[in-house]
Every structure is written in C-alpha cells, then in structure tokens.
Protein backbone atom coordinates (compact mmCIF):
# COMPACT_ATOMS: atom_id res chain seq x y z
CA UNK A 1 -0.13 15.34 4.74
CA UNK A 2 -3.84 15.45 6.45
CA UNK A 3 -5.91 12.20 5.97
CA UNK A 4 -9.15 12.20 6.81
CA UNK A 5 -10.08 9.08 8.61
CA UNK A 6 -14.51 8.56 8.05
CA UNK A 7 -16.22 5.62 8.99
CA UNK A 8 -18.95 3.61 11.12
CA UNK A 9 -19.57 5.39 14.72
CA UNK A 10 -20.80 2.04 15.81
CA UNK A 11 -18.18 -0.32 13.96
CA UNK A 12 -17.24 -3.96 14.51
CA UNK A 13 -14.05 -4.95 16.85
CA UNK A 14 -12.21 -5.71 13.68
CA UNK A 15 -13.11 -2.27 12.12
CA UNK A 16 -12.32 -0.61 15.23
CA UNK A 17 -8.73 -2.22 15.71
CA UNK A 18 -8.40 -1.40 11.15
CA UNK A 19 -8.95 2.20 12.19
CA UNK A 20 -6.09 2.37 15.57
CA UNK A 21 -3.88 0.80 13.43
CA UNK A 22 -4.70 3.05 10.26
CA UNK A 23 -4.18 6.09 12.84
CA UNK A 24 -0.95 4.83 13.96
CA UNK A 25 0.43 4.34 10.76
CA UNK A 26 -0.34 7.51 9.89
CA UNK A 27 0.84 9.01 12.81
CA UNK A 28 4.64 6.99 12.67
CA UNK A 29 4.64 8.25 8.79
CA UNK A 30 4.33 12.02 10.43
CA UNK A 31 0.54 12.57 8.99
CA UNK A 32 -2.06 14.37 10.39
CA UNK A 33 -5.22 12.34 11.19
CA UNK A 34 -8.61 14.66 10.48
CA UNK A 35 -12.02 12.79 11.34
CA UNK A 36 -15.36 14.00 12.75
CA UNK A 37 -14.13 13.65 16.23
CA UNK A 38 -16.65 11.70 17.72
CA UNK A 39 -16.63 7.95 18.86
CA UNK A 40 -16.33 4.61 16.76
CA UNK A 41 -13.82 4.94 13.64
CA UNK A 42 -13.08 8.52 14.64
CA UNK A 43 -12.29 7.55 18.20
CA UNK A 44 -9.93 4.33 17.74
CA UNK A 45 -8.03 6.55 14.58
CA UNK A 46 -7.60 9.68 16.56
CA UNK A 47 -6.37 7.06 19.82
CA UNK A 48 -3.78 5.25 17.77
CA UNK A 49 -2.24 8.68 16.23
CA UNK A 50 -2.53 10.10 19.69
CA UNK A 51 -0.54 6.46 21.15
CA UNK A 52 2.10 7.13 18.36
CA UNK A 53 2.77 10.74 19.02
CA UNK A 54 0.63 12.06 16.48
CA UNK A 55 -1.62 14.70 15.67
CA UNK A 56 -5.82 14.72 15.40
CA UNK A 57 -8.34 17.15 14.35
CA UNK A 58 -11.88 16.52 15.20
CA UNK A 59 -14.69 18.27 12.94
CA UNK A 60 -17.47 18.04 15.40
CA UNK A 61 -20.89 17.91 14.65
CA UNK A 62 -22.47 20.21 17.14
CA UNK A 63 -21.01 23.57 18.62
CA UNK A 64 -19.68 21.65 22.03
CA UNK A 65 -15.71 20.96 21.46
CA UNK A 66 -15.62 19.11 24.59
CA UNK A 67 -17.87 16.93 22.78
CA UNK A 68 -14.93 15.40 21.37
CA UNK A 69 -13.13 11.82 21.88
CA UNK A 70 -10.74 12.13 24.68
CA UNK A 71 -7.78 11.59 21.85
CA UNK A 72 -8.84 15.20 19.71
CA UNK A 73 -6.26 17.22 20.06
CA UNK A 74 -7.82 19.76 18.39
CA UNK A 75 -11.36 20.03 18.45
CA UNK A 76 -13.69 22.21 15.54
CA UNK A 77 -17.23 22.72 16.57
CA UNK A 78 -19.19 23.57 13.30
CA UNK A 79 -22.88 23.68 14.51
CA UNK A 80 -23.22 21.73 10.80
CA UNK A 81 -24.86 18.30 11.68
CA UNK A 82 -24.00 15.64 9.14
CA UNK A 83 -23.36 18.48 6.81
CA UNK A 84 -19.99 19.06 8.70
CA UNK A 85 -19.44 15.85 6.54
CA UNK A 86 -17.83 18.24 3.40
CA UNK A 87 -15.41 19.90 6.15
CA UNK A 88 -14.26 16.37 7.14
CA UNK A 89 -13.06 15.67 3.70
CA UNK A 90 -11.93 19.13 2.11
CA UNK A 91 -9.44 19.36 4.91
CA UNK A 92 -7.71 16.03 4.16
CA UNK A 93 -5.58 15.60 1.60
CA UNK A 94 -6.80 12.24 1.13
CA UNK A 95 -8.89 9.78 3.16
CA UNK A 96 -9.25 6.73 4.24
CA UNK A 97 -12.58 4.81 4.75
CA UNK A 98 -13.27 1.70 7.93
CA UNK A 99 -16.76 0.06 7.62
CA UNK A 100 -19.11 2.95 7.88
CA UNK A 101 -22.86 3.47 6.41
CA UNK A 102 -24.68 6.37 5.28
CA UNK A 103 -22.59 9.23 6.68
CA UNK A 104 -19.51 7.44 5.66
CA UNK A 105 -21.39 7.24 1.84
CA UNK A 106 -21.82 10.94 1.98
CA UNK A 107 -17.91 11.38 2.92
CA UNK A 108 -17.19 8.91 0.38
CA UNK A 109 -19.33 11.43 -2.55
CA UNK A 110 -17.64 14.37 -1.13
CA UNK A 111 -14.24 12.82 -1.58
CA UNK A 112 -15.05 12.11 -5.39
CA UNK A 113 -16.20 15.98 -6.18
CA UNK A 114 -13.21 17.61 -4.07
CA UNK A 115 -11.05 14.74 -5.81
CA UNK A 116 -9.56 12.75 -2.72
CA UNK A 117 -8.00 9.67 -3.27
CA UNK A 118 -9.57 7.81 -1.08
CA UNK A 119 -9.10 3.88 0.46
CA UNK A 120 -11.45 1.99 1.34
CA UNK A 121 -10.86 -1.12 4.43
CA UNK A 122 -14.06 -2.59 4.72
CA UNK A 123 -15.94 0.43 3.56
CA UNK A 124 -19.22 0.47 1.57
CA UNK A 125 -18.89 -0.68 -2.16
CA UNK A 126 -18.93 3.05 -4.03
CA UNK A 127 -17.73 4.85 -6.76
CA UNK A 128 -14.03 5.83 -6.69
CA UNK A 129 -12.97 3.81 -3.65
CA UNK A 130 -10.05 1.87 -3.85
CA UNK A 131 -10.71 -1.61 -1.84
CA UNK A 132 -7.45 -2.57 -0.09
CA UNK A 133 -6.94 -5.26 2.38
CA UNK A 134 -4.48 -4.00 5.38
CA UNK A 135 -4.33 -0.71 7.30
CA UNK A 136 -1.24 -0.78 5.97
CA UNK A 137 -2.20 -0.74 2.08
CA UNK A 138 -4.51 1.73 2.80
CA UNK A 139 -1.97 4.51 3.94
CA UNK A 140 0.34 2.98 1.17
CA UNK A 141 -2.63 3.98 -1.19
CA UNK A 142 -2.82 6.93 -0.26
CA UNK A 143 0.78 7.97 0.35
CA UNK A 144 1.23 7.26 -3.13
CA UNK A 145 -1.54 9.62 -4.56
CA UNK A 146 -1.13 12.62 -2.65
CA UNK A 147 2.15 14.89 -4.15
C-alpha cells in the first residue's frame, strides 16, 4: 500500500520524531511512503522509511527534483505549487497526518473528496480525521481501512 505522509514543514521535535517513526513503521510493514518531498514532516517520514529499507516518493512543488530531501528516492517535479497538494493524496492509498497547518488542511480536504482514510497524530482538528495517539495507531488505522 502507498500512504501519503502530509504535515507541518516547520514541525515541533516531537512531531518530527511522530513522523520518522510513522515512516518506519510503514516501511517494516512493506508500505510505500508518498509525501511532498520537501523538509519537516516529509523529510523525517521519507528518512525513517529510507533507515528501514523502505521506499519514498516525493511530489515536489517546483520543477527541480534535486530539490528533494536527501531520503526521496524518487523524486516528481510537478511545477504545481501548493496545488501539487491533490497529487500528494490521490497517489496514497491512505494518509497519515503530523502537526501541519494550512497546506496540511488542504491535504486533509483532498483526502475527504478522493475518500482516504486518513489519521491524524497531532494534526489540525478537521472533518474526517481520525485522532490517534501513537505512530503506531496511526498505521494501525490505516492498515485496517485500506483493502
């Protein structure tokens, strides 16, 4: 399964260590981790899949792919701005929300009309995001949504 990983890109320690340990798990359960392949969430998710052997897809917002977090494996330049935001989401299966603000909040509408389950760890109050309390329940949550 692909789970796309959105959240702050200026996060909190504890949000940042939520999202490497979100990206491991993911990684160990033999997911793919999809995120918009810059720094903050997207970096610490992408580096714990990368530490556990996993794969990452960065949707970037500009048309550089080396503009992506040293732990992309592979990199998607979309020229998009924030509007790359849809192609984050449609090309998870599910997703998984750490802290985040606005951006995250437009991941988090796009997740309700393309009809991701989606987790929330810290995230924004919204609409159709389940809270959970652990990296753990959060890849649990969404594990158990996805056929």
């Amino acid at each position: 399964m692909r789970v796309s990983v959105i959240g702050a890109s200026a996060p909190p320690d504890e949000a940042v260590e939520n999202a490497h340990e979100v990206g491991r798990l993911l990684a160990e359960r033999g997911h793919i981790v999809v995120c918009g392949g810059l720094g903050g969430v997207m970096r610490a998710a992408c580096r714990g899949a990368s530490e556990a052997d996993g794969h990452t897809i960065g949707i970037l917002p500009g048309e550089d792919r080396e503009a992506a977090n040293e732990y992309v494996e592979t990199a998607i330049a979309t020229s998009m701005g924030h509007a790359r935001n849809a192609l984050v989401v449609v090309n998870g299966d599910a997703v998984i929300a750490v802290d985040g603000a606005g951006g995250t909040l437009s991941e988090v509408g796009f997740s309700s009309i393309y009809d991701r389950p989606i987790a929330g760890l810290g995230a924004p109050d919204a609409p159709h995001v389940e809270d959970v309390e652990t990296p753990a329940d959060a890849v649990d949550y969404v594990e158990a949504r996805v056929d």
